[in-house]
C-alpha atoms as a PDB file:
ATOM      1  CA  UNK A   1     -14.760  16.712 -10.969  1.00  0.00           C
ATOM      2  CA  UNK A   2     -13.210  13.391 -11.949  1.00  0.00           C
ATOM      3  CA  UNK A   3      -9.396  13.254 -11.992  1.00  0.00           C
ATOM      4  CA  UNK A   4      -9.277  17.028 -10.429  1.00  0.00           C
ATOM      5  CA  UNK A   5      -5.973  17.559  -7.504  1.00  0.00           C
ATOM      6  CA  UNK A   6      -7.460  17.194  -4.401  1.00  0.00           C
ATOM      7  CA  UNK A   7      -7.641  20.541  -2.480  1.00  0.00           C
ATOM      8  CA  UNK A   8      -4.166  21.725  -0.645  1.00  0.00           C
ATOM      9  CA  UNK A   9      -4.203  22.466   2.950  1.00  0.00           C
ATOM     10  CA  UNK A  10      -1.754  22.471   5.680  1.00  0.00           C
ATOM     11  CA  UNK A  11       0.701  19.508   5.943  1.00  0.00           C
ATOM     12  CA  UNK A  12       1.438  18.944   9.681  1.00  0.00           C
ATOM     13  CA  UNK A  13       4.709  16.524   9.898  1.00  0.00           C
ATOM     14  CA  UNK A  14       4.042  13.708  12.277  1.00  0.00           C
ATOM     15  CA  UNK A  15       7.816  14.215  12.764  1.00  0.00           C
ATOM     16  CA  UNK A  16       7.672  17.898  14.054  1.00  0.00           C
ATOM     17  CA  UNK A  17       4.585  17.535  16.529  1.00  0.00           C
ATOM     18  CA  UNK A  18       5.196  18.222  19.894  1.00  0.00           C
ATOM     19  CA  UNK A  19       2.574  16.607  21.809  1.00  0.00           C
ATOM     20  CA  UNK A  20       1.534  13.537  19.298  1.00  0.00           C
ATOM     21  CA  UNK A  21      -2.376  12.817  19.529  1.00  0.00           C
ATOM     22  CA  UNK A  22      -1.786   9.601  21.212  1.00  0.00           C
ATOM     23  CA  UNK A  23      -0.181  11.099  23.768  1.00  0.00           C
ATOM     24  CA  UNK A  24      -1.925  14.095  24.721  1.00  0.00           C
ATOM     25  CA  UNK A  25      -4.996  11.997  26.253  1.00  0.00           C
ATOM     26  CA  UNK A  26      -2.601  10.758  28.535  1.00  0.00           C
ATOM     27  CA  UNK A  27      -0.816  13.651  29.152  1.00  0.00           C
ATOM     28  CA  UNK A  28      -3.323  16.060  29.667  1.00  0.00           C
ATOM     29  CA  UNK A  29      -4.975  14.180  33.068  1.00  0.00           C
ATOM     30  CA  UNK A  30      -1.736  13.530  34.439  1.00  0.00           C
ATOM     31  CA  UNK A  31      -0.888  17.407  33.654  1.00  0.00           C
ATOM     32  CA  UNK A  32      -4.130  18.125  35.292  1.00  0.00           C
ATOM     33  CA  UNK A  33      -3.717  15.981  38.364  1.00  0.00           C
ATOM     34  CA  UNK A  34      -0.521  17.149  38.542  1.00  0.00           C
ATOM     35  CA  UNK A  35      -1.499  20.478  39.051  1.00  0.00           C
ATOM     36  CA  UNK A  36      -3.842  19.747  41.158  1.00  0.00           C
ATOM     37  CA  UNK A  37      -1.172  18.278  43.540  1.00  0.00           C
ATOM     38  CA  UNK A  38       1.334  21.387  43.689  1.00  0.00           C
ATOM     39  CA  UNK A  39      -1.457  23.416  44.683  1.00  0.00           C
ATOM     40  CA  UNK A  40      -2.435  20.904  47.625  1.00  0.00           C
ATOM     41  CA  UNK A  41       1.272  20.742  48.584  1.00  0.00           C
ATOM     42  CA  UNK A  42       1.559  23.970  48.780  1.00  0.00           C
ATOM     43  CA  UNK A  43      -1.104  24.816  50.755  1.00  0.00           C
ATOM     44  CA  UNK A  44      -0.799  22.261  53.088  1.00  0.00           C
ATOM     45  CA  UNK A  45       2.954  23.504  53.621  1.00  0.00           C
ATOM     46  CA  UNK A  46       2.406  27.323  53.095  1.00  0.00           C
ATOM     47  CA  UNK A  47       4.583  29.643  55.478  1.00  0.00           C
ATOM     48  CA  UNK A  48       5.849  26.082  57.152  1.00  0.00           C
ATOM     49  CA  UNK A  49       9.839  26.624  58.046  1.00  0.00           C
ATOM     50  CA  UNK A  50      10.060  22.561  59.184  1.00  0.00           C
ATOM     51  CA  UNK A  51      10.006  19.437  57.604  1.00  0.00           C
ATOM     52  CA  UNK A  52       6.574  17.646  57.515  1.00  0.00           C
ATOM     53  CA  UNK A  53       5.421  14.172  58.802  1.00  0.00           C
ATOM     54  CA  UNK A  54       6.270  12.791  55.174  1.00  0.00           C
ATOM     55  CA  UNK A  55       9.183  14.282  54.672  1.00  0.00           C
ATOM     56  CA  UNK A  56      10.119  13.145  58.346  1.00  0.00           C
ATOM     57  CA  UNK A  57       8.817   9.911  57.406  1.00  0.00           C
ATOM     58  CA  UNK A  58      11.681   9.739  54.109  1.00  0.00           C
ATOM     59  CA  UNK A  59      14.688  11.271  55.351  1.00  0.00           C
ATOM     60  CA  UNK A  60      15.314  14.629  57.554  1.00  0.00           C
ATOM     61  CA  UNK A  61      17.674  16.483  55.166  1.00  0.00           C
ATOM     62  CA  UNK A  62      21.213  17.514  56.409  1.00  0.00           C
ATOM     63  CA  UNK A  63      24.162  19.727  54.806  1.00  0.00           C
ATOM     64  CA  UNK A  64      26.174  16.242  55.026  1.00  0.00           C
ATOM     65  CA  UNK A  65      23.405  13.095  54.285  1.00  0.00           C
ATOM     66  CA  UNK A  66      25.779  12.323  51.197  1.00  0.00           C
ATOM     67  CA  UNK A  67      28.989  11.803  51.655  1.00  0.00           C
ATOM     68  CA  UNK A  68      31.717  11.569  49.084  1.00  0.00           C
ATOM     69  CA  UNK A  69      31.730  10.259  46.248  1.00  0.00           C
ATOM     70  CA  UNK A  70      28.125  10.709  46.207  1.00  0.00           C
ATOM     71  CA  UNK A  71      28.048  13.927  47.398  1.00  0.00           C
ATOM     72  CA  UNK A  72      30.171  15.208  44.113  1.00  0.00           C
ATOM     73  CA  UNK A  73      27.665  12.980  41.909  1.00  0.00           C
ATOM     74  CA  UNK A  74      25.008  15.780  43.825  1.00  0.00           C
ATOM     75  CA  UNK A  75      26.972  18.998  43.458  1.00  0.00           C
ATOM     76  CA  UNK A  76      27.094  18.541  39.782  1.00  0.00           C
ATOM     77  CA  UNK A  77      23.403  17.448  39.648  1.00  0.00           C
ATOM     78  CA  UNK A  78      23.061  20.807  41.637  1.00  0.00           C
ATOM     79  CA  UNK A  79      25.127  22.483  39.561  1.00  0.00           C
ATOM     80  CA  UNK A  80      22.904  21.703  36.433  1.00  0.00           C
ATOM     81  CA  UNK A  81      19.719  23.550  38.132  1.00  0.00           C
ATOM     82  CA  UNK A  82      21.822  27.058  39.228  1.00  0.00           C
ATOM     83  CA  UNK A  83      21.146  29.876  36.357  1.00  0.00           C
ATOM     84  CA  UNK A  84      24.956  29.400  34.731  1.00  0.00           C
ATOM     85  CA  UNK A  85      24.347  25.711  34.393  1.00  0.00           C
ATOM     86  CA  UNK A  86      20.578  24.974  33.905  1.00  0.00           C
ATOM     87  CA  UNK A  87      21.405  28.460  30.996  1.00  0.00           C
ATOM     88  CA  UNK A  88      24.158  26.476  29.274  1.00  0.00           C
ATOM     89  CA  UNK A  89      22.218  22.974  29.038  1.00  0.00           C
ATOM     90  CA  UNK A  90      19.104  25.305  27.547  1.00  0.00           C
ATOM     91  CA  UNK A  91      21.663  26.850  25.085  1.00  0.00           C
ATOM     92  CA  UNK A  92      23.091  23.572  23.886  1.00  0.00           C
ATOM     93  CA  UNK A  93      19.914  21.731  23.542  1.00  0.00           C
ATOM     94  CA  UNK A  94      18.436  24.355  21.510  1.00  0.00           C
ATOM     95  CA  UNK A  95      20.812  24.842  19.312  1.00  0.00           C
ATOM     96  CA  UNK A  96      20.960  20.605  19.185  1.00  0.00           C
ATOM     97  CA  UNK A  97      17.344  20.906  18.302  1.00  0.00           C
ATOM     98  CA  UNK A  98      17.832  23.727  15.715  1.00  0.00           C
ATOM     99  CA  UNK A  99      20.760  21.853  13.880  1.00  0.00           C
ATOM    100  CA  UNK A 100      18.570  18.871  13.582  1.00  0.00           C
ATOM    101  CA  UNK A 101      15.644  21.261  11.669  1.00  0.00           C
ATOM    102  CA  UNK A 102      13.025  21.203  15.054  1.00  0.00           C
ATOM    103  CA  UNK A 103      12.363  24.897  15.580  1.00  0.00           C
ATOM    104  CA  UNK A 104       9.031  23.340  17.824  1.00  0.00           C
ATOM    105  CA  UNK A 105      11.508  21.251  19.769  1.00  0.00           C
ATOM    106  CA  UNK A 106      14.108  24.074  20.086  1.00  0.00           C
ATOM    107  CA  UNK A 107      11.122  26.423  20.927  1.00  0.00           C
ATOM    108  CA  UNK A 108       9.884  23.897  23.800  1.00  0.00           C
ATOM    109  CA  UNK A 109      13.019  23.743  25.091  1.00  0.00           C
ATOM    110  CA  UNK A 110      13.558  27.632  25.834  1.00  0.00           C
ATOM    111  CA  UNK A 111       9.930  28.259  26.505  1.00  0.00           C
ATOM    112  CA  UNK A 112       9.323  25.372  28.663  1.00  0.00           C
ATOM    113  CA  UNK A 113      12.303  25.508  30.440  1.00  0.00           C
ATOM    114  CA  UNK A 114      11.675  29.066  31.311  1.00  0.00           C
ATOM    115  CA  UNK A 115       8.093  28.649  32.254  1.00  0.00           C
ATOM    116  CA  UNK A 116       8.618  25.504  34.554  1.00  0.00           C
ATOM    117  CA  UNK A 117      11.621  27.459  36.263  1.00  0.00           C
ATOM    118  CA  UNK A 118       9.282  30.700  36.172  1.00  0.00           C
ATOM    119  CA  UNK A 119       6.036  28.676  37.738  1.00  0.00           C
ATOM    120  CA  UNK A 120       8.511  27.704  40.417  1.00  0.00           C
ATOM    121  CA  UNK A 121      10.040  30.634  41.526  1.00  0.00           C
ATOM    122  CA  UNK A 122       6.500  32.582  41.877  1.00  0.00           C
ATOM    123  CA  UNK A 123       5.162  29.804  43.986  1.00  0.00           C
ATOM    124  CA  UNK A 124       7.815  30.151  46.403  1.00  0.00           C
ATOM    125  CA  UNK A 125       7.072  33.457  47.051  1.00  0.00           C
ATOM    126  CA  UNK A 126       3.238  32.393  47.300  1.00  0.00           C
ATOM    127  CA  UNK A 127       3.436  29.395  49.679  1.00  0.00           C
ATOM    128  CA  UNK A 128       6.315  30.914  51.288  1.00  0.00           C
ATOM    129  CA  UNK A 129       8.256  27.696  53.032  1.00  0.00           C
ATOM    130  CA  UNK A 130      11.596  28.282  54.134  1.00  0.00           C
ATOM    131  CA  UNK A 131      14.371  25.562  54.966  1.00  0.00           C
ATOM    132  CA  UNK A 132      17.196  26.690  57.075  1.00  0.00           C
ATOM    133  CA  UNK A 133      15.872  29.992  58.161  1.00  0.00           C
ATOM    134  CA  UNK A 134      14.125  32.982  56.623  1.00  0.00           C
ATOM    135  CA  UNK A 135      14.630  33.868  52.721  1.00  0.00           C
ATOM    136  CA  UNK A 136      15.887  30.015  52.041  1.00  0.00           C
ATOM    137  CA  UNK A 137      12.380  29.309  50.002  1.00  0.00           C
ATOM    138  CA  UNK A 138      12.266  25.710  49.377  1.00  0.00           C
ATOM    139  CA  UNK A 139       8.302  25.104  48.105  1.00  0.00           C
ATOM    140  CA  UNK A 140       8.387  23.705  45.026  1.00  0.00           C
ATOM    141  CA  UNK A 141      12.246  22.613  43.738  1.00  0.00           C
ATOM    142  CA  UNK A 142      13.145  24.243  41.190  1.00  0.00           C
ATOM    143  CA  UNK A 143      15.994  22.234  40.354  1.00  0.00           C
ATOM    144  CA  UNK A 144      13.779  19.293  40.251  1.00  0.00           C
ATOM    145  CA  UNK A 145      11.365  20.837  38.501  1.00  0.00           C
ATOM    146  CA  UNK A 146      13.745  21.977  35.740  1.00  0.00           C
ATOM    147  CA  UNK A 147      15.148  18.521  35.397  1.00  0.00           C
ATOM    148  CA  UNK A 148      11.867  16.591  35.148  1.00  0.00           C
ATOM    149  CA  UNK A 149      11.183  18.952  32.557  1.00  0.00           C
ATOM    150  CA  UNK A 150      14.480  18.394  30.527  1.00  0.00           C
ATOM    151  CA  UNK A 151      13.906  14.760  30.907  1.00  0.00           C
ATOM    152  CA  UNK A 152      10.220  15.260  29.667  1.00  0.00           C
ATOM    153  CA  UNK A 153      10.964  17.265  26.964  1.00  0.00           C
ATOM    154  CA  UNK A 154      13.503  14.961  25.186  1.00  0.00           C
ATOM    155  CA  UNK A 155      11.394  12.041  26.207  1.00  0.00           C
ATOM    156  CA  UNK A 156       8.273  13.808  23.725  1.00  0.00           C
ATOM    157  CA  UNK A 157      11.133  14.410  21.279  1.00  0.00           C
ATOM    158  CA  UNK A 158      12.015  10.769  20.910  1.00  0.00           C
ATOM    159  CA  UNK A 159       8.537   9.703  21.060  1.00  0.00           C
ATOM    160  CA  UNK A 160       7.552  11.537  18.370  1.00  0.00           C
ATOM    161  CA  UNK A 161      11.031  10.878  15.979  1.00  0.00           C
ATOM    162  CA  UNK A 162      11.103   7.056  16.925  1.00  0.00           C
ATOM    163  CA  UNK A 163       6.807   6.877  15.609  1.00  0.00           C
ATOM    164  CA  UNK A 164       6.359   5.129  19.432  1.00  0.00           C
ATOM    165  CA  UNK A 165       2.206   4.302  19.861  1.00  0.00           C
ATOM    166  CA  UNK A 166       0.790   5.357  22.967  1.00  0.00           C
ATOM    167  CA  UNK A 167       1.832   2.364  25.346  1.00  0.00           C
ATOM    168  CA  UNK A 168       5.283   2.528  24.317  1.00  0.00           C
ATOM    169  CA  UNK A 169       5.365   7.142  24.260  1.00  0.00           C
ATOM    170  CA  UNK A 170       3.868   6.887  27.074  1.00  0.00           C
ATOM    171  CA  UNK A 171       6.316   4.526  29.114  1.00  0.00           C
ATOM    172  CA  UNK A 172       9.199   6.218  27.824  1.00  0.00           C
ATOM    173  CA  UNK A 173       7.564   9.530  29.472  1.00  0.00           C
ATOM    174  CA  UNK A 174       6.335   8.553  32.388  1.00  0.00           C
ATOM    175  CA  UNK A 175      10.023   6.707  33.021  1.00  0.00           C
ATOM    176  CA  UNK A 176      12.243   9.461  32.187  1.00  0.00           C
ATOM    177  CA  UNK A 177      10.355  11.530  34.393  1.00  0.00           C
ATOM    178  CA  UNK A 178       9.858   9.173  37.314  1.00  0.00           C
ATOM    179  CA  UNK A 179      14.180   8.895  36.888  1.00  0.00           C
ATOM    180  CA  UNK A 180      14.899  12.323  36.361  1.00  0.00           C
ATOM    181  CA  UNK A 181      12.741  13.700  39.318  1.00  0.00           C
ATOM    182  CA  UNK A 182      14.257  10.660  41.270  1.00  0.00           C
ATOM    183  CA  UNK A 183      17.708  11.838  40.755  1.00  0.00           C
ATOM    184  CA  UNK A 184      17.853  15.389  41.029  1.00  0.00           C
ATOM    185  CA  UNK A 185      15.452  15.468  44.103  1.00  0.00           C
ATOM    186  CA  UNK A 186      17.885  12.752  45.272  1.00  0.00           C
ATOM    187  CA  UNK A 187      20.812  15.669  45.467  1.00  0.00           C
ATOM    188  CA  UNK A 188      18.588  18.408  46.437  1.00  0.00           C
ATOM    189  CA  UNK A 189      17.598  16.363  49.458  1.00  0.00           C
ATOM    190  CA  UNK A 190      20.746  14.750  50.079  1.00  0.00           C
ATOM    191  CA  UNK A 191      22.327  18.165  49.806  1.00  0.00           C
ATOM    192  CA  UNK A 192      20.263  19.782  52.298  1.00  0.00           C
ATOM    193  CA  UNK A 193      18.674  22.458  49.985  1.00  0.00           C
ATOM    194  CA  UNK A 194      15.186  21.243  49.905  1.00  0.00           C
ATOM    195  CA  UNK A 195      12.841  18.720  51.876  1.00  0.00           C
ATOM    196  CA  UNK A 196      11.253  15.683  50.115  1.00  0.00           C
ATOM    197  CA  UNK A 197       7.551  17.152  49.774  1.00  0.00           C
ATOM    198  CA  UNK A 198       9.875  20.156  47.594  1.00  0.00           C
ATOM    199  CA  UNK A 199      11.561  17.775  45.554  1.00  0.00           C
ATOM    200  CA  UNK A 200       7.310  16.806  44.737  1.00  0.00           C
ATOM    201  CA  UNK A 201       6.276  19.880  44.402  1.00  0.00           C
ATOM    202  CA  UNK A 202       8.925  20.771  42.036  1.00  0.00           C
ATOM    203  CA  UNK A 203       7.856  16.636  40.188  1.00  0.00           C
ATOM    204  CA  UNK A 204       4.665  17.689  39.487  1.00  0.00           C
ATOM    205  CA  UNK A 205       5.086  21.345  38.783  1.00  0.00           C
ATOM    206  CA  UNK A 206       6.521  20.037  35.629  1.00  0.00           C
ATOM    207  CA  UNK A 207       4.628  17.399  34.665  1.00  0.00           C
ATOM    208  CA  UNK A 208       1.915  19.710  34.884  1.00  0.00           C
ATOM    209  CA  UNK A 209       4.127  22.828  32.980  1.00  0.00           C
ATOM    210  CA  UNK A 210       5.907  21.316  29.955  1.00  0.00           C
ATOM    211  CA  UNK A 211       2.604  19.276  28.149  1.00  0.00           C
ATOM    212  CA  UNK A 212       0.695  22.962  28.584  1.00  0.00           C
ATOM    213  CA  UNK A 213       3.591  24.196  26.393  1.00  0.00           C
ATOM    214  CA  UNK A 214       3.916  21.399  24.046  1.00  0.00           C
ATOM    215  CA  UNK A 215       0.425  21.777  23.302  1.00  0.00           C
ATOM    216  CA  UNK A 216       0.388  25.493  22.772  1.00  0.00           C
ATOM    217  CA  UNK A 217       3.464  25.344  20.786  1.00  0.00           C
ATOM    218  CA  UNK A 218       2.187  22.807  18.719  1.00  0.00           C
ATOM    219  CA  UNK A 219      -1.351  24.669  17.983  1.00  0.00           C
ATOM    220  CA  UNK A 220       0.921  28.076  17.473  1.00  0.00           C
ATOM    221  CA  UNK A 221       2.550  26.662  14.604  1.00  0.00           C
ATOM    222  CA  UNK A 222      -0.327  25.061  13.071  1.00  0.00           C
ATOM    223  CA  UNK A 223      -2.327  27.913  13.005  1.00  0.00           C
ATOM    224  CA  UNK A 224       1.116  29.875  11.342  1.00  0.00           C
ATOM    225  CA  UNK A 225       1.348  27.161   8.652  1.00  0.00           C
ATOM    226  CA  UNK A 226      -2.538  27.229   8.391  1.00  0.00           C
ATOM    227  CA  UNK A 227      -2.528  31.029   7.935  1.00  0.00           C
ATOM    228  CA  UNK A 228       0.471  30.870   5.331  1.00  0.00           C
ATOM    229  CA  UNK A 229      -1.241  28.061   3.176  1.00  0.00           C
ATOM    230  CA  UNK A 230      -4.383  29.819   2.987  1.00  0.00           C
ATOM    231  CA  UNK A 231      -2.115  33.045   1.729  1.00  0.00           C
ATOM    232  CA  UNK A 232      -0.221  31.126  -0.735  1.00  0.00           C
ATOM    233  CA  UNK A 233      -3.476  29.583  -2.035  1.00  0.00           C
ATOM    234  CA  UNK A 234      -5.119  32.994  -2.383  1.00  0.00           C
ATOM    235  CA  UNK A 235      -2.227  34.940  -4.083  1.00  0.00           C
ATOM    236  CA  UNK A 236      -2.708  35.750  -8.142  1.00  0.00           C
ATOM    237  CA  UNK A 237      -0.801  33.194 -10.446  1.00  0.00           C
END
């Protein structure tokens, strides 16, 4: 009928998406082929207890290959990935997220976080590559791997809040991963805790974890607000 309301349905804010449409056919290969690339590291490096041709190739990692001042820049970088520090950056960046009214954002960052860190302490056990003697499992970083996907995560964030269009959402990605995987694999190597092809590993292990969650999260809460509209529209006036 002429001059009838058009018919409600779910409102989903371009503000509170996750993983914005322009993005996600972007993200979704490079999650893909990231995947694909933990799995070939870690087979190619499974139950290995010495560094590789490539990671020969970068830098053979020592307990003293950075030297002060440096090598306080990577204890605090280090610091960041142990469970008391990587538990109070989660903490504050939630409750950052929550303050600002972005429950999706404050659920990526717990749920992501814990998933990328999760992903990367199973495939230790499962590829089983040791650095400095038995029990020191080093396949993929974790530390790395929880960095990139900080960096990743407030990189979406911004995306989305600042309206960027693919080119620009997806430079600001890709670059904030490329510098955060840059700099904590720098300390991890530097410190002697993990060999380059780790500090990878641990790179792509989030690339391929935190889109996955964005995603999920994303379609979680549509389908919520979905299923609440269609109960409001239902229910007796």
């Amino acid at each position: 009928m002429a001059g009838a309301a058009p018919e409600a349905g779910p409102v989903r804010s371009a503000a509170g998406v996750l993983l914005p449409r322009a993005l996600r056919a972007w993200l979704c290969p490079v999650a893909a082929l990231a995947a694909l690339a933990v799995v070939a590291l870690g087979v190619r490096y499974a139950g290995h207890s010495e560094p590789g041709r490539v990671d020969r190739w970068i830098v053979r990692p020592t307990a003293d290959s950075v030297r002060p001042p440096w090598r306080h820049v990577a204890l605090a970088l280090d610091f960041l990935g142990e469970p008391a520090g990587s538990a109070m950056v989660i903490v504050a960046c939630a409750a950052g997220c929550l303050l600002l009214r972005r429950p999706r954002a404050a659920a990526l960052v717990v749920v992501g976080s814990g998933l990328t860190v999760g992903t990367t302490t199973l495939l230790k056990h499962l590829v089983g590559r040791t650095i400095h003697g038995p029990g020191n499992l080093s396949y993929p970083s974790g530390h790395t791997a929880f960095f990139t996907a900080l960096a990743l995560m407030a990189a979406l964030l911004a995306t989305g809040r600042l309206g960027l269009g693919r080119a620009a959402g997806a430079s600001l990605v890709l670059m904030a991963a490329l510098v955060a995987g840059a700099t904590m694999g720098w300390a991890e190597v530097g410190l002697g805790a993990h060999y380059p092809t780790d500090a990878l590993g641990g790179w792509c292990t989030a690339l391929a974890v935190v889109p996955a969650t964005a995603w999920l999260i994303d379609r979680t809460a549509d389908r919520t607000a979905a299923r609440r509209s269609d109960v409001a529209q239902r229910a007796p006036r």
